[in-house]
N, C-alpha and C. Protein backbone atom coordinates (compact mmCIF):
# COMPACT_ATOMS: atom_id res chain seq x y z
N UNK A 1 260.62 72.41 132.36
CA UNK A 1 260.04 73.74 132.49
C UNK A 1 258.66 73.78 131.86
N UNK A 2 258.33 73.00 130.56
CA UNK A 2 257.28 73.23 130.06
C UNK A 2 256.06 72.78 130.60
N UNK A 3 256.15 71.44 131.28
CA UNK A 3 255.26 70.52 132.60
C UNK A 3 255.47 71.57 133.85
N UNK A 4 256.53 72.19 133.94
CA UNK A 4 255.98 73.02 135.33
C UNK A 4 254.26 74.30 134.75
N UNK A 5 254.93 74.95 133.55
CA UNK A 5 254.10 75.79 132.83
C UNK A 5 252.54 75.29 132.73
N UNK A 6 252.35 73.74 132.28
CA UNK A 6 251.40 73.20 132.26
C UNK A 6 250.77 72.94 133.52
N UNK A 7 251.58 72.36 134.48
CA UNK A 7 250.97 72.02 136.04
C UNK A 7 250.50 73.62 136.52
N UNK A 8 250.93 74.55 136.30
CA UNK A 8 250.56 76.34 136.47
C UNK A 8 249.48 76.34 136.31
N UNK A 9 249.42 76.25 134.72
CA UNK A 9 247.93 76.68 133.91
C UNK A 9 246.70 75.87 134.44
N UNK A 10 247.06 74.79 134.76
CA UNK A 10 246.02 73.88 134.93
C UNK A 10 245.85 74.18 136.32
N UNK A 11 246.23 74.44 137.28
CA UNK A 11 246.15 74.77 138.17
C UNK A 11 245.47 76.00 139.16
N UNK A 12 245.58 77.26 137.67
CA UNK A 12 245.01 78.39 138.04
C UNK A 12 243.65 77.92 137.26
N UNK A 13 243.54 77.23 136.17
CA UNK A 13 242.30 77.25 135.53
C UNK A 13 241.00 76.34 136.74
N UNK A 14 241.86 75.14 137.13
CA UNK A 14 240.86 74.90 138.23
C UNK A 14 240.78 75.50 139.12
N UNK A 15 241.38 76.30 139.76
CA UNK A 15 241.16 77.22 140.74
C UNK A 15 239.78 78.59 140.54
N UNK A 16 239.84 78.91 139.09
CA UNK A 16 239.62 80.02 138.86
C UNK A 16 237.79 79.30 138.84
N UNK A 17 237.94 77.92 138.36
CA UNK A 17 236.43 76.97 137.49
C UNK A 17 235.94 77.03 139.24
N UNK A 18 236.82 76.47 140.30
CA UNK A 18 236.51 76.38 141.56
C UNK A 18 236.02 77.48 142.55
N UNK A 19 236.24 79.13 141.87
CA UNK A 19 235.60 80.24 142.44
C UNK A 19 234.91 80.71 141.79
N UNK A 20 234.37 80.20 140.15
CA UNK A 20 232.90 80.77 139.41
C UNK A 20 231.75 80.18 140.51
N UNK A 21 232.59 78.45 140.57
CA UNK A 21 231.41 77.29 140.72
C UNK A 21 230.81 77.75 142.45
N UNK A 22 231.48 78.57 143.25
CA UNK A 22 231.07 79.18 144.48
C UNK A 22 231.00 80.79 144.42
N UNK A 23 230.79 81.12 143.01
CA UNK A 23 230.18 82.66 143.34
C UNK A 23 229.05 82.83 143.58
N UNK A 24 228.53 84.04 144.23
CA UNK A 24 227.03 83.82 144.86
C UNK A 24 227.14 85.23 143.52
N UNK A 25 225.34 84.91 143.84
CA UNK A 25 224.94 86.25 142.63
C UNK A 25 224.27 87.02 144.16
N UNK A 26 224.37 88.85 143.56
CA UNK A 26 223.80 89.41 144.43
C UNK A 26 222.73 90.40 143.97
N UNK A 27 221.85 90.78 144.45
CA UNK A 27 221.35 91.70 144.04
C UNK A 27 220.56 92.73 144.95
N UNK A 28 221.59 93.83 144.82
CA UNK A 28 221.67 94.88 145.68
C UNK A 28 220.46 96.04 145.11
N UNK A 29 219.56 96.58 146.34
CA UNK A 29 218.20 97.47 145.79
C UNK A 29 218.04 98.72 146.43
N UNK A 30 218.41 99.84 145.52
CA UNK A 30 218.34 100.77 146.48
C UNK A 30 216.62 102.03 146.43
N UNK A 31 215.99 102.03 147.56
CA UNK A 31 215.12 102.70 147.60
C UNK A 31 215.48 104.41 147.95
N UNK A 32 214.36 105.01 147.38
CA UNK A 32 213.78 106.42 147.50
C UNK A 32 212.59 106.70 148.02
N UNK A 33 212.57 106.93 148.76
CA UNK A 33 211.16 106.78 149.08
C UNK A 33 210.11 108.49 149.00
N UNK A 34 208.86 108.25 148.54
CA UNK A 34 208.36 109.80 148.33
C UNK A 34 208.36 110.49 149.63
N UNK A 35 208.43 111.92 149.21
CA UNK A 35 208.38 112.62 150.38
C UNK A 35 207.15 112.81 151.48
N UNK A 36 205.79 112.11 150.82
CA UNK A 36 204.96 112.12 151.84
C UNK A 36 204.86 110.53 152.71
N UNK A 37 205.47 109.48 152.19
CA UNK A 37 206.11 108.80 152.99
C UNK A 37 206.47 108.83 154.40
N UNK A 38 205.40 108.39 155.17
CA UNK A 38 205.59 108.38 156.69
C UNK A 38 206.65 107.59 157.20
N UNK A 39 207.25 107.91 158.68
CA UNK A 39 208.19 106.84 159.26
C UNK A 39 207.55 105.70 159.63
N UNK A 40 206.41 105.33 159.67
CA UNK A 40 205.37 104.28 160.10
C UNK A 40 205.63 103.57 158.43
N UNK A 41 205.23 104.19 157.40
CA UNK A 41 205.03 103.20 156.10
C UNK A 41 206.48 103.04 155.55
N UNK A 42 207.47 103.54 155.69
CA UNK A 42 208.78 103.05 155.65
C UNK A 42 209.15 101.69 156.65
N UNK A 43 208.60 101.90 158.09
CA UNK A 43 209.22 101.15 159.03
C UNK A 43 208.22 99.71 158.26
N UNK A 44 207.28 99.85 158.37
CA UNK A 44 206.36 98.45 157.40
C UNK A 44 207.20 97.90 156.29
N UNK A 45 207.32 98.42 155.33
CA UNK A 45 208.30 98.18 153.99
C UNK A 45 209.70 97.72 154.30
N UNK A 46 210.21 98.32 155.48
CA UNK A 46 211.47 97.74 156.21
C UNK A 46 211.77 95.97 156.45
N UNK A 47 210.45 96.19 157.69
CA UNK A 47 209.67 94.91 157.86
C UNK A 47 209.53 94.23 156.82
N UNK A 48 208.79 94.37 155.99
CA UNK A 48 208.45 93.07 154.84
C UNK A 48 209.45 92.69 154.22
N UNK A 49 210.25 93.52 153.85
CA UNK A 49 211.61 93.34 152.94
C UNK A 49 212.63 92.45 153.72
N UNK A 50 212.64 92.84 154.72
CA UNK A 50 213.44 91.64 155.88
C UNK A 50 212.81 90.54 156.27
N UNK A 51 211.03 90.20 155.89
CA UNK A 51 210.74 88.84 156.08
C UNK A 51 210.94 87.91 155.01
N UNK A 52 210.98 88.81 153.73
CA UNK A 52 211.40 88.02 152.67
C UNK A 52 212.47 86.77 152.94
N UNK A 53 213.46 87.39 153.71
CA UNK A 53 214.70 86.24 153.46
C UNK A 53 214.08 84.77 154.60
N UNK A 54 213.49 85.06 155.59
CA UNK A 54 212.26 83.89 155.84
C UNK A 54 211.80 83.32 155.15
N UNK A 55 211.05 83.91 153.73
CA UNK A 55 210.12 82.76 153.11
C UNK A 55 210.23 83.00 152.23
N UNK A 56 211.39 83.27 151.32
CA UNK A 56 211.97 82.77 149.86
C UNK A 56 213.17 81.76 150.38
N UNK A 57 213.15 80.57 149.73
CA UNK A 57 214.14 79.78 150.45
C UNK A 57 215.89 79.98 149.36
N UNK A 58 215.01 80.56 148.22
CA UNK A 58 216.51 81.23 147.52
C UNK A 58 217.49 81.99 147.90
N UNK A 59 216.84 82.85 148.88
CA UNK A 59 217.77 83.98 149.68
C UNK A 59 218.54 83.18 150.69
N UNK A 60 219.96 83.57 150.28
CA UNK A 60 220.90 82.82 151.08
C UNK A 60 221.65 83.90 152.05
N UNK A 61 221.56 84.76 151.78
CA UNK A 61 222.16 86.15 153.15
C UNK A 61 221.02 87.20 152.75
N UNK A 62 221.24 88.05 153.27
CA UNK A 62 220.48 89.49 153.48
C UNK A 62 221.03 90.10 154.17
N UNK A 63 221.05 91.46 154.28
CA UNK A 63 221.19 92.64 154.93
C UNK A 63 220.91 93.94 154.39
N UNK A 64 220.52 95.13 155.49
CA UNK A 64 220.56 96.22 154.72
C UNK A 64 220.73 97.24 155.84
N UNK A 65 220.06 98.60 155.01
CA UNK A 65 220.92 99.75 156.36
C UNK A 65 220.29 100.37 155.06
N UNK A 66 220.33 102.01 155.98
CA UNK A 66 220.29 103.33 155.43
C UNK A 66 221.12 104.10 155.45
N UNK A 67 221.20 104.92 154.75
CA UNK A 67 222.22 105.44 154.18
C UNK A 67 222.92 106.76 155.29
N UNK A 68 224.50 106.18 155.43
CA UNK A 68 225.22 107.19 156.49
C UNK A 68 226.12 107.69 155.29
N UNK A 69 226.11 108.39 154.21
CA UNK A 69 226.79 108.88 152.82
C UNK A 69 227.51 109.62 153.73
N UNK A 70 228.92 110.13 153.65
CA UNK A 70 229.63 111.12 154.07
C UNK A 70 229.93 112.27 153.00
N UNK A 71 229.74 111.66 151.62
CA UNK A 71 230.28 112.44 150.20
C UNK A 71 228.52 112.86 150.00
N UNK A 72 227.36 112.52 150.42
CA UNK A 72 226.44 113.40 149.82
C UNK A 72 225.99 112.65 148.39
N UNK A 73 226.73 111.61 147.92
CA UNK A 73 226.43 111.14 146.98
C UNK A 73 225.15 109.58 146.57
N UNK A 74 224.26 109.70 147.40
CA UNK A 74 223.52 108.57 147.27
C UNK A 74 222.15 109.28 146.82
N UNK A 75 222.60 110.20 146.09
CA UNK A 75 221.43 111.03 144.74
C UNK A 75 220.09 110.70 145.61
N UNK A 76 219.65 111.25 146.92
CA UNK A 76 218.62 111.24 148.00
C UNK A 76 217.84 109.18 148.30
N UNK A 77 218.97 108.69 147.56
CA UNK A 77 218.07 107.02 148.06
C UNK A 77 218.69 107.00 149.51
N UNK A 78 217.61 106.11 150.29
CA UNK A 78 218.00 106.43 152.13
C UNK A 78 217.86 105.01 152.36
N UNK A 79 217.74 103.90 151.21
CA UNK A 79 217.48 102.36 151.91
C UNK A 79 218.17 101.70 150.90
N UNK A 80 218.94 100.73 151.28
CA UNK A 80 219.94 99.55 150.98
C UNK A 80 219.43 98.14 151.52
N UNK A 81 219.17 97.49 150.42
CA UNK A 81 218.79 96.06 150.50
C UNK A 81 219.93 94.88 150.00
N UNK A 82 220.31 94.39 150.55
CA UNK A 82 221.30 93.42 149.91
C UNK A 82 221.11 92.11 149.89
N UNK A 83 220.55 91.34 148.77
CA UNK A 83 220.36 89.70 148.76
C UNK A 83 221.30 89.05 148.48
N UNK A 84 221.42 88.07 148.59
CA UNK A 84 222.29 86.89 148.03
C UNK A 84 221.48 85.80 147.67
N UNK A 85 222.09 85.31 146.78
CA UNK A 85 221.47 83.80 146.19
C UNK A 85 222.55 83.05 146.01
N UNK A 86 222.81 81.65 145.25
CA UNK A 86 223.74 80.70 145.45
C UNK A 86 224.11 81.56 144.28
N UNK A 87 223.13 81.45 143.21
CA UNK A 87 223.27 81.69 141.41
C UNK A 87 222.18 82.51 140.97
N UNK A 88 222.58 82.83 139.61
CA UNK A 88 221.24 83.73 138.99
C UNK A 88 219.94 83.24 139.06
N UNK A 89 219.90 81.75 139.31
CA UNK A 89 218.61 80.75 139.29
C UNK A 89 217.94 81.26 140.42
N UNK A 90 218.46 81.24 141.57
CA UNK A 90 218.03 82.01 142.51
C UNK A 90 216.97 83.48 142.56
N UNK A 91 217.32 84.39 141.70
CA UNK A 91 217.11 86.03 141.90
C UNK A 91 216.03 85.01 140.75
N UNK A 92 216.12 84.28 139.69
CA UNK A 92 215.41 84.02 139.18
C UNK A 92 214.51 83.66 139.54
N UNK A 93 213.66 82.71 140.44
CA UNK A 93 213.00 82.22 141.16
C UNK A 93 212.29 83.20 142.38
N UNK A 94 213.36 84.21 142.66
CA UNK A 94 212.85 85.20 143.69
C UNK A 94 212.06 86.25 143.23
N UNK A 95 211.99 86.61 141.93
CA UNK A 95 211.38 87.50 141.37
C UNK A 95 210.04 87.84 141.05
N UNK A 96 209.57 86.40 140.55
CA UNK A 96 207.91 85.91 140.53
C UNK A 96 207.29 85.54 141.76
N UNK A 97 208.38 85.11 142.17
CA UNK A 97 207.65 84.53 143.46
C UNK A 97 206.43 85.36 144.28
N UNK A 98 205.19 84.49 144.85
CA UNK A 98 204.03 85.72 145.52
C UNK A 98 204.43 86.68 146.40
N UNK A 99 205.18 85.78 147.29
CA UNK A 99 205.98 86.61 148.61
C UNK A 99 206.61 87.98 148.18
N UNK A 100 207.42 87.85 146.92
CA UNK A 100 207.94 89.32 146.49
C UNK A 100 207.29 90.28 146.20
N UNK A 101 206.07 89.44 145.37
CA UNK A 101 205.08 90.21 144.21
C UNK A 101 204.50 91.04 145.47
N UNK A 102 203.92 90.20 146.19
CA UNK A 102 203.12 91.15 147.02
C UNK A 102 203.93 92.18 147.68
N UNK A 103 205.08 91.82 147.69
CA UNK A 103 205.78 92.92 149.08
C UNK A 103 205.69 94.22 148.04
N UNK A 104 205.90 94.08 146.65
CA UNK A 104 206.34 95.14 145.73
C UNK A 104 205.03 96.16 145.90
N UNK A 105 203.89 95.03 145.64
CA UNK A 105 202.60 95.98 145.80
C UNK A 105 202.13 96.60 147.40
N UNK A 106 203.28 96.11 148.43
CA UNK A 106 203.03 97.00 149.41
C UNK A 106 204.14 98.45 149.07
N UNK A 107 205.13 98.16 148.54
CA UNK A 107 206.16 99.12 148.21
C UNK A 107 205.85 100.26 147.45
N UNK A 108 204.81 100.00 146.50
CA UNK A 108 204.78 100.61 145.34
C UNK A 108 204.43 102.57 145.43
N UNK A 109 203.20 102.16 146.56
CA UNK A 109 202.72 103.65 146.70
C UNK A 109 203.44 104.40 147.57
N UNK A 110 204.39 104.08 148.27
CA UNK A 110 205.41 104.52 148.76
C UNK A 110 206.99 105.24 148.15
N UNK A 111 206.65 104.36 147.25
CA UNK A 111 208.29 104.47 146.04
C UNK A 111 208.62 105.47 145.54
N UNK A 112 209.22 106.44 145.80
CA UNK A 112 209.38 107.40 144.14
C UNK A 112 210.39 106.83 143.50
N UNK A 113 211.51 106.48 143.97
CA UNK A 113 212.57 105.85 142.59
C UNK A 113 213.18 104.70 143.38
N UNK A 114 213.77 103.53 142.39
CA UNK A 114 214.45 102.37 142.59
C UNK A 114 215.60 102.45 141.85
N UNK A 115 216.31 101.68 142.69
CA UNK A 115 217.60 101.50 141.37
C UNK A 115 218.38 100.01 142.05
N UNK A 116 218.33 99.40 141.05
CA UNK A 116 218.83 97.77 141.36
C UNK A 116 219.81 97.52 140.55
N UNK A 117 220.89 96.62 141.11
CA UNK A 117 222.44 96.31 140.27
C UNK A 117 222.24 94.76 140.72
N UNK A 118 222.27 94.10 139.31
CA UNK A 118 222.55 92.67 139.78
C UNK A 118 223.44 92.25 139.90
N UNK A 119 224.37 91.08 140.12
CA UNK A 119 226.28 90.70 139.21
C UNK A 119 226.43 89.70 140.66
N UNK A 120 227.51 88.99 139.66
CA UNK A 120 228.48 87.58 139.92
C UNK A 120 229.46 88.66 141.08
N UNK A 121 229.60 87.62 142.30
CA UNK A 121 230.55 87.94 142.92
C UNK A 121 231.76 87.66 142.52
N UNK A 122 232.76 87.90 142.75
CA UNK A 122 234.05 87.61 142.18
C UNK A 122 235.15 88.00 143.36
């Protein structure tokens, strides 16, 4: 019984070492955009944010969408960005990078509020 207990433990522990070692990190971005914000300088910012995953080679998925809230609760943000990376090294690397920097400084005069959640998939 006690070797079954052991073959268990050891068993869930590699299992568990075997779904850190394939968690992707994500980091999900949600925009606001100001109210004098045209549909033309949104649709641009759309654009750039979706060429990113082209030419950061860290970005391993993407997607996004605007917001269809049924509860009213997405406190007026109307854009959802969703990255993936393998690991934090990733978002690390994506952050400085020019390609971002610049997209931010196309973003910026457009922006009224951001709100970003990083975290380990699990």
């Amino acid at each position: 019984m006690k070797k079954l207990l052991l073959f268990a433990l050891t068993i869930t522990m590699l299992t568990a070492s075997t779904f850190a070692d394939e968690a992707k990190f994500r980091h999900a971005v949600f925009f606001k955009f100001k109210e004098d914000a045209t549909e033309a300088q949104v649709k641009v910012i759309e654009t750039a944010f979706i060429a990113l995953a082209g030419k950061i080679d860290t970005i391993t998925d993407f997607e996004w969408g605007t917001s269809e809230s049924i509860e009213g609760l997405n406190d007026e943000f109307t854009h959802c960005f969703f990255v993936t990376f393998k690991d934090k090294a990733g978002l690390e690397a994506y952050i400085p990078h020019p390609d971002h920097k610049k997209f931010v400084e196309l973003l910026k005069p457009s922006l009224d509020k951001v709100f970003v959640f990083d975290y380990t998939a699990h």
